[in-house]
Protein backbone atom coordinates (compact mmCIF):
# COMPACT_ATOMS: atom_id res chain seq x y z
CA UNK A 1 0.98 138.12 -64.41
CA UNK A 2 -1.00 138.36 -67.70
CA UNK A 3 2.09 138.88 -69.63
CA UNK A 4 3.50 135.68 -68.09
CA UNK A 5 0.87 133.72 -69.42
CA UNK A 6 0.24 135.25 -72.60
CA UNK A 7 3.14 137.23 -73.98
CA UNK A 8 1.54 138.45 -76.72
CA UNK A 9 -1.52 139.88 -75.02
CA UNK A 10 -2.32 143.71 -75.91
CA UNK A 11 -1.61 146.29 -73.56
CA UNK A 12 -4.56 146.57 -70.59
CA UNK A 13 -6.69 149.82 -70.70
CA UNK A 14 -5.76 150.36 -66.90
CA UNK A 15 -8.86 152.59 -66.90
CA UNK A 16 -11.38 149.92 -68.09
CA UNK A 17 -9.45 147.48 -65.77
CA UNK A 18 -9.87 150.40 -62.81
CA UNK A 19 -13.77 150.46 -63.46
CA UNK A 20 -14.36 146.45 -63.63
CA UNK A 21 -12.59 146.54 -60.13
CA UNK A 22 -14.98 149.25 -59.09
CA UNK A 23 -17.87 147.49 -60.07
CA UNK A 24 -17.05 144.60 -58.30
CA UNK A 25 -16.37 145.90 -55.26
CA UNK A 26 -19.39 148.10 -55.63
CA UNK A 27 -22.19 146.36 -57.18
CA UNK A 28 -20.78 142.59 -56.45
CA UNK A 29 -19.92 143.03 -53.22
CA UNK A 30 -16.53 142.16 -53.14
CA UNK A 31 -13.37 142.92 -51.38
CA UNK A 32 -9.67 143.02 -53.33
CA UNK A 33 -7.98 140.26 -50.70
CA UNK A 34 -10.79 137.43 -52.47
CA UNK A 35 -10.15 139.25 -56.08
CA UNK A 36 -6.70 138.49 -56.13
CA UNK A 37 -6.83 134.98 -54.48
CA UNK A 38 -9.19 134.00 -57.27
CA UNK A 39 -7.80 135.78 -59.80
CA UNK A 40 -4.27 134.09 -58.74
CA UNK A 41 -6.09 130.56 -58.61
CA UNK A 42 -7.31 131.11 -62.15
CA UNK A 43 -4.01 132.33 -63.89
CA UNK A 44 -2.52 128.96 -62.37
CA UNK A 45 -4.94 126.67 -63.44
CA UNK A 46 -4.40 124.93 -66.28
CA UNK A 47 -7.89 125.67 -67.96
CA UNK A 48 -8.84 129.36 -66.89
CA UNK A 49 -5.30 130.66 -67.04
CA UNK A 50 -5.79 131.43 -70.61
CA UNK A 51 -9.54 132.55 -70.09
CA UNK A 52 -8.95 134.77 -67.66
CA UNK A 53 -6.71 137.53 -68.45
CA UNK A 54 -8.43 140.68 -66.91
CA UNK A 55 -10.68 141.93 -64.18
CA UNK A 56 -13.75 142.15 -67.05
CA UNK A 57 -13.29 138.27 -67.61
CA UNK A 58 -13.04 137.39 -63.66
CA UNK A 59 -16.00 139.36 -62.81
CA UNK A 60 -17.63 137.54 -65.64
CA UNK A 61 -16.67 134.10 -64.55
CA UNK A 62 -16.98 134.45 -60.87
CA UNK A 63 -19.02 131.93 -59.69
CA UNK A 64 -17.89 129.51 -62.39
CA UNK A 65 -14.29 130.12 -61.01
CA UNK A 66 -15.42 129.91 -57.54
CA UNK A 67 -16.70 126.37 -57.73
CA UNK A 68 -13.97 124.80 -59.51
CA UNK A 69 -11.70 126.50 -57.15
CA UNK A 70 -13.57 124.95 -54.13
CA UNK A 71 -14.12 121.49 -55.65
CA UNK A 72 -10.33 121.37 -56.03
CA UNK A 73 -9.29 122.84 -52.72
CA UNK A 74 -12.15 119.77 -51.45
CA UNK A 75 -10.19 117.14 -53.79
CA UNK A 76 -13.48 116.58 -55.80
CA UNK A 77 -12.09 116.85 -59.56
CA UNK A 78 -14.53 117.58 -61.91
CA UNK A 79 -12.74 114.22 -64.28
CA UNK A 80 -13.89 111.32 -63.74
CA UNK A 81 -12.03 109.19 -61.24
CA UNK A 82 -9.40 106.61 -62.73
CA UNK A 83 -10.53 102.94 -63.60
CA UNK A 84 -8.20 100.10 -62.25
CA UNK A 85 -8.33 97.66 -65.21
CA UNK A 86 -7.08 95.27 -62.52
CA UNK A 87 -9.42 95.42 -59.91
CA UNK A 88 -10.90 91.79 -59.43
CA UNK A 89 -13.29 92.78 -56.32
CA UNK A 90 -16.43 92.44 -58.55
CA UNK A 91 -15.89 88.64 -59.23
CA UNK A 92 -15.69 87.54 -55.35
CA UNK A 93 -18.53 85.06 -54.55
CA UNK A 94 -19.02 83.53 -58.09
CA UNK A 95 -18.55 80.34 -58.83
CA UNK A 96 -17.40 78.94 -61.89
């Protein structure tokens, strides 16, 4: 998946990527079913897919990727909503 997104990434050191899992599972308390989901979220986001391109980086940015995910997957965008430049509600009961 990395190599999708960034072609000319270096090779992974499997054995650092081994130990980041570890330590996650271990010392974060996680399980690999909600590593991959997130890590799957991030590579298709348009933002974190080029910020997050090992386990090192999601472990890092957990919680940051963990509430975006949510607030999307709740339809709260963290943009601010659209102005409609012809909306006219805020003139009804003035009198000119």
């Amino acid at each position: 998946m990395v190599k999708t997104i960034a072609p000319s990434a270096r090779k992974p050191n499997f054995a650092g990527w081994a130990n980041d899992i570890r330590l996650m599972r271990e010392r974060d308390g996680r399980n690999h079913r909600d590593m991959c989901v997130l890590f799957r979220w991030a590579c298709q986001d348009n933002f974190w897919s080029g910020n997050v391109l090992s386990p090192a980086k999601l472990r890092d940015k957990w919680t940051q990727l963990e509430i975006n995910r949510n607030k999307q997957q709740a339809g709260v965008t963290a943009s601010k909503p659209k102005l409609d430049l012809t909306n006219t509600d805020w003139i009804y009961g003035v009198d000119l």
